[in-house]
C-alpha atoms as a PDB file:
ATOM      1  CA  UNK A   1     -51.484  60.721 -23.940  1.00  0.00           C
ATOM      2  CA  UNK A   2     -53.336  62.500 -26.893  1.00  0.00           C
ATOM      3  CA  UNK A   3     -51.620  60.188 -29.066  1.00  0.00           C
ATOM      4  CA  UNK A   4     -52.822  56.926 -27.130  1.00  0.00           C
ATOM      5  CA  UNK A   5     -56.052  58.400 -27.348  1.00  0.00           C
ATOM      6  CA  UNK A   6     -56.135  58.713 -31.260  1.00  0.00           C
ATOM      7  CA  UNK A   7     -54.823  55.315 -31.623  1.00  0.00           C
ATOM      8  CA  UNK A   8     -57.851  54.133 -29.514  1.00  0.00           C
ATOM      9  CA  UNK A   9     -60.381  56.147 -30.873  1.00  0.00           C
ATOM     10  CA  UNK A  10     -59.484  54.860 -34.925  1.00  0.00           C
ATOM     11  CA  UNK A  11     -59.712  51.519 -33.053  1.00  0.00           C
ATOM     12  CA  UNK A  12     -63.162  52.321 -32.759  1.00  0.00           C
ATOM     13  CA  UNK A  13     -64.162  53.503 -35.679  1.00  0.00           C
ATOM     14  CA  UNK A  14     -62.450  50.561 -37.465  1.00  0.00           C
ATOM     15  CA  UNK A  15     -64.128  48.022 -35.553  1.00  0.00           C
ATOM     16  CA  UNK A  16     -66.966  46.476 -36.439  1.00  0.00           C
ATOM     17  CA  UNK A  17     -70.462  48.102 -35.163  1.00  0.00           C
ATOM     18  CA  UNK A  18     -72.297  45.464 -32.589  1.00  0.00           C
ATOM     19  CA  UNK A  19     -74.974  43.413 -33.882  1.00  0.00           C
ATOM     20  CA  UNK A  20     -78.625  43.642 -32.906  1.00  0.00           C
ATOM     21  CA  UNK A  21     -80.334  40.936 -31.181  1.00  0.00           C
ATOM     22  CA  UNK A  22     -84.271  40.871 -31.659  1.00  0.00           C
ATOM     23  CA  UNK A  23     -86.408  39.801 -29.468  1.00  0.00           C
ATOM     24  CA  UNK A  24     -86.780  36.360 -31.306  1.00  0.00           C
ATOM     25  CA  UNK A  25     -82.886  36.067 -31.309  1.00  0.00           C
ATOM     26  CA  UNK A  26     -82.199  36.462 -34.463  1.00  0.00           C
ATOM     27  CA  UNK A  27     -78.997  39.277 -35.372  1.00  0.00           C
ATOM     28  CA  UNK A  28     -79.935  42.773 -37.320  1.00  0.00           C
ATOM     29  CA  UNK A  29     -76.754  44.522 -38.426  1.00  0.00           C
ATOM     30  CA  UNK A  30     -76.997  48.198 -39.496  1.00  0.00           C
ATOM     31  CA  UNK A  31     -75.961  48.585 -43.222  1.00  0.00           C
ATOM     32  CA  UNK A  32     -76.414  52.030 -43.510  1.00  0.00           C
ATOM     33  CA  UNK A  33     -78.654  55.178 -42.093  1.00  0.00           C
ATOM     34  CA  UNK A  34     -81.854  53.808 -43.717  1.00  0.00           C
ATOM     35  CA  UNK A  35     -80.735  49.744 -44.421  1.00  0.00           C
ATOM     36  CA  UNK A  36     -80.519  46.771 -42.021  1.00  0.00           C
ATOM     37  CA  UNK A  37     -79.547  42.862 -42.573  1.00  0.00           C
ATOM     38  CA  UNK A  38     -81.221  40.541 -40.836  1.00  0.00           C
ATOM     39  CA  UNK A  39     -78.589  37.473 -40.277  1.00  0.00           C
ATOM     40  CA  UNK A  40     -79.322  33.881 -41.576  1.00  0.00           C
ATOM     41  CA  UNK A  41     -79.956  31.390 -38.585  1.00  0.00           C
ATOM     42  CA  UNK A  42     -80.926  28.359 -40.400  1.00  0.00           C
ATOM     43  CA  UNK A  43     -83.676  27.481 -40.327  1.00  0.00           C
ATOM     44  CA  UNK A  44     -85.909  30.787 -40.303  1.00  0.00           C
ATOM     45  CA  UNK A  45     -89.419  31.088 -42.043  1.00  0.00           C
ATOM     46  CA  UNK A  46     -89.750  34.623 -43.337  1.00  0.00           C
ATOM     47  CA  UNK A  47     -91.699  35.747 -40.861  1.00  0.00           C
ATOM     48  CA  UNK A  48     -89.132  35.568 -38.318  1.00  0.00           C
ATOM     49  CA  UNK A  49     -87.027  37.820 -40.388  1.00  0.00           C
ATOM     50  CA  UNK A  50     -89.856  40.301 -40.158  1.00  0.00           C
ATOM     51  CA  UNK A  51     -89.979  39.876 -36.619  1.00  0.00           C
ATOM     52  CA  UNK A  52     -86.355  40.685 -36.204  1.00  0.00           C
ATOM     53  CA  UNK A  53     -86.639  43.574 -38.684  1.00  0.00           C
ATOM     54  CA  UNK A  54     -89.665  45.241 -36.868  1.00  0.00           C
ATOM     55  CA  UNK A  55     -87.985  44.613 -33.247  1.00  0.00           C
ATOM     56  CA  UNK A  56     -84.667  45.917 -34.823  1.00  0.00           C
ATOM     57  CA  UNK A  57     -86.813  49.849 -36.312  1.00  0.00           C
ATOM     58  CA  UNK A  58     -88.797  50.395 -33.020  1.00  0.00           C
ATOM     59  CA  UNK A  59     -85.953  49.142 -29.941  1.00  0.00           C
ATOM     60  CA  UNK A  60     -82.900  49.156 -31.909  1.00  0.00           C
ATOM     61  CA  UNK A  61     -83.526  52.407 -33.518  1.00  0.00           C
ATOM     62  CA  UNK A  62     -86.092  53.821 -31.412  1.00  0.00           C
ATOM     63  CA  UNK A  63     -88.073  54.872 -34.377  1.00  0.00           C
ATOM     64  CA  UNK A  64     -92.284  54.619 -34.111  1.00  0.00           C
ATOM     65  CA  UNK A  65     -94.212  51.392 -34.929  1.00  0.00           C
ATOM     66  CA  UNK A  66     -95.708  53.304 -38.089  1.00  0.00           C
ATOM     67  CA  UNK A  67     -92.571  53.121 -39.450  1.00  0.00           C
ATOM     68  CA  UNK A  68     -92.372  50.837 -42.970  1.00  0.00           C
ATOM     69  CA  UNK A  69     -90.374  48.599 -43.482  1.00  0.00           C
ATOM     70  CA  UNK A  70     -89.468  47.786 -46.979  1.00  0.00           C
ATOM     71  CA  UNK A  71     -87.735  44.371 -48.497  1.00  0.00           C
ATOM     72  CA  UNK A  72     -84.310  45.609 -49.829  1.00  0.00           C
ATOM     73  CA  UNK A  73     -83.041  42.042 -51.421  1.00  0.00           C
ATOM     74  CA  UNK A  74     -85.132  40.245 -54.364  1.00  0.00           C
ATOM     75  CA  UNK A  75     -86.726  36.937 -52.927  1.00  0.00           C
ATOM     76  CA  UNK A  76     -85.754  34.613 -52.862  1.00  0.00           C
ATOM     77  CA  UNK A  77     -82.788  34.364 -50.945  1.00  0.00           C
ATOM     78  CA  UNK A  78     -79.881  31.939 -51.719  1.00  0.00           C
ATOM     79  CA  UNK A  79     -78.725  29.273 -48.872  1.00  0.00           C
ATOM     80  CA  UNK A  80     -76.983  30.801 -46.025  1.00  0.00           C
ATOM     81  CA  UNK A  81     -78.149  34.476 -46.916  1.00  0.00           C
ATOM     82  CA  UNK A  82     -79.949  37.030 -44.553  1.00  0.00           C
ATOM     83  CA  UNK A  83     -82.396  39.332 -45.686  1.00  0.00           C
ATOM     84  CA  UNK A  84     -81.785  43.668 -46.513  1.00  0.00           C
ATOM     85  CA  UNK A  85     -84.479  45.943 -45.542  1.00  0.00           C
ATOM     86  CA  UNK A  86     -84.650  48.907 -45.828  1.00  0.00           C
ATOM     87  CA  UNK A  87     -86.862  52.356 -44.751  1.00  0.00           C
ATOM     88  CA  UNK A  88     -86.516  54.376 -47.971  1.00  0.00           C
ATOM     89  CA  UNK A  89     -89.418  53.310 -50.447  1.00  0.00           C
ATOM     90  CA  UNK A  90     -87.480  54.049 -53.385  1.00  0.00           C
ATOM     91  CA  UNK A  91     -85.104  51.200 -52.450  1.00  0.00           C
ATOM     92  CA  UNK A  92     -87.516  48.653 -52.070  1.00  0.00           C
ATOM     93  CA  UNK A  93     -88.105  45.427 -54.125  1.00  0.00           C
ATOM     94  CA  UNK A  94     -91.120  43.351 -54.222  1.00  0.00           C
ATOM     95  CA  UNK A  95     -91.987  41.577 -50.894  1.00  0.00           C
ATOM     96  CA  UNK A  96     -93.786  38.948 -52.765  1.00  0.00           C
ATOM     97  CA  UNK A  97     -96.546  37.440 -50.058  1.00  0.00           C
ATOM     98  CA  UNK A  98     -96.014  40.411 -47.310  1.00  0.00           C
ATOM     99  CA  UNK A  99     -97.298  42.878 -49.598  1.00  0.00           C
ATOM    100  CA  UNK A 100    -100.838  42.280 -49.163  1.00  0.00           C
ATOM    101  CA  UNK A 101     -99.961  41.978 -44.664  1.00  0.00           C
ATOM    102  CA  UNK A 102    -100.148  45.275 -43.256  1.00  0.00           C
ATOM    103  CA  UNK A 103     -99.775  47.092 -46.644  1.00  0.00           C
ATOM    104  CA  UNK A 104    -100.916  50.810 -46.362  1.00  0.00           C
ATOM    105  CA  UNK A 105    -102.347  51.639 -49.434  1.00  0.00           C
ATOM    106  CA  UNK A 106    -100.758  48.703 -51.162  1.00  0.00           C
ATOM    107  CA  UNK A 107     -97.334  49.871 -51.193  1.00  0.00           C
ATOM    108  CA  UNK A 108     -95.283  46.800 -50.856  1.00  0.00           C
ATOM    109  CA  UNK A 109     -93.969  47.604 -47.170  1.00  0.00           C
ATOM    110  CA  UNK A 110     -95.228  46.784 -43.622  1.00  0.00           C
ATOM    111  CA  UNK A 111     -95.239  48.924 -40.546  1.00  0.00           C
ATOM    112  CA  UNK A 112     -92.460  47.804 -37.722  1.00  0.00           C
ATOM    113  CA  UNK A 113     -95.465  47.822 -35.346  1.00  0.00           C
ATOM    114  CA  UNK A 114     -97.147  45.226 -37.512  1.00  0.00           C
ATOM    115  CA  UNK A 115     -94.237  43.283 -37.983  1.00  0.00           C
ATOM    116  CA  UNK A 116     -93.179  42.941 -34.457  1.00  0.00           C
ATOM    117  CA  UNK A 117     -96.682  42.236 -33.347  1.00  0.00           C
ATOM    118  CA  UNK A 118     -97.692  39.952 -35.838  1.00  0.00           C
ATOM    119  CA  UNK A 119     -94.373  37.587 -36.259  1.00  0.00           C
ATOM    120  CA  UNK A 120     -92.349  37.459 -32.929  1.00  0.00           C
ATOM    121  CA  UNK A 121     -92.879  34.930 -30.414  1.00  0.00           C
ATOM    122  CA  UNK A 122     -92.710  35.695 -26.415  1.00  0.00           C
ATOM    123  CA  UNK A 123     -89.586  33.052 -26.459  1.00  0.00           C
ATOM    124  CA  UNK A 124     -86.199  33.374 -28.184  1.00  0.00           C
ATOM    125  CA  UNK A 125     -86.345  30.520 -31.022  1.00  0.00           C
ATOM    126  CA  UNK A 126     -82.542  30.789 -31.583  1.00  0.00           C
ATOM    127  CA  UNK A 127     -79.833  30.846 -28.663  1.00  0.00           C
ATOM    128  CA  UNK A 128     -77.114  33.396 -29.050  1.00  0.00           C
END
């Protein structure tokens, strides 16, 4: 029995974590304690990404609406690629237009409150 138990419980931990889905559809997989990819679902403007990624900080990780949200991966993204983010400002890149939209003190992130309210739609845009 303990050994049938082991064998499930590696299963686990070698499985791949479950994907989030945002409020706008979109998938957010965790990358790490403070990084996040939201998946490509051709087509997406960038602000549904920031949707996702603000849904994803305050219901997928239950953290507060202040938190910032910072762009991990240099724009612009090649064909077929999601987007990082990430919480820590010292692993943030240059958001390029969002860095003037809900900028506190000009320092290249947005707030997950800001994001969510500003960018997601009351409907799902892509089915699951």
């Amino acid at each position: 029995m303990l050994r049938s138990f082991l064998i499930l419980a590696l299963a686990a931990l070698a499985a791949p974590s479950q994907a989030f889905t945002a409020q706008n559809g979109m998938r957010v997989d965790a990358t790490g304690p403070q990084g996040f990819t939201v998946r490509f679902p051709s087509p997406a403007a960038e602000t549904q990404y920031l949707c996702a990624a603000g849904d994803f900080v305050i219901r997928g990780l239950g953290l507060p609406g202040a938190t910032r949200i910072y762009r991990a991966s240099p724009p612009p993204r090649k064909q077929g690629q999601g987007i990082a983010f990430t919480l820590d400002a010292g692993q943030k890149v240059k958001m390029a237009l969002f860095t003037s939209l809900g900028a506190k003190d000009n320092d290249g992130g947005i707030s997950a409150a800001v994001a969510r309210g500003s960018y997601c739609t009351i409907l799902r845009i892509w089915p699951e």
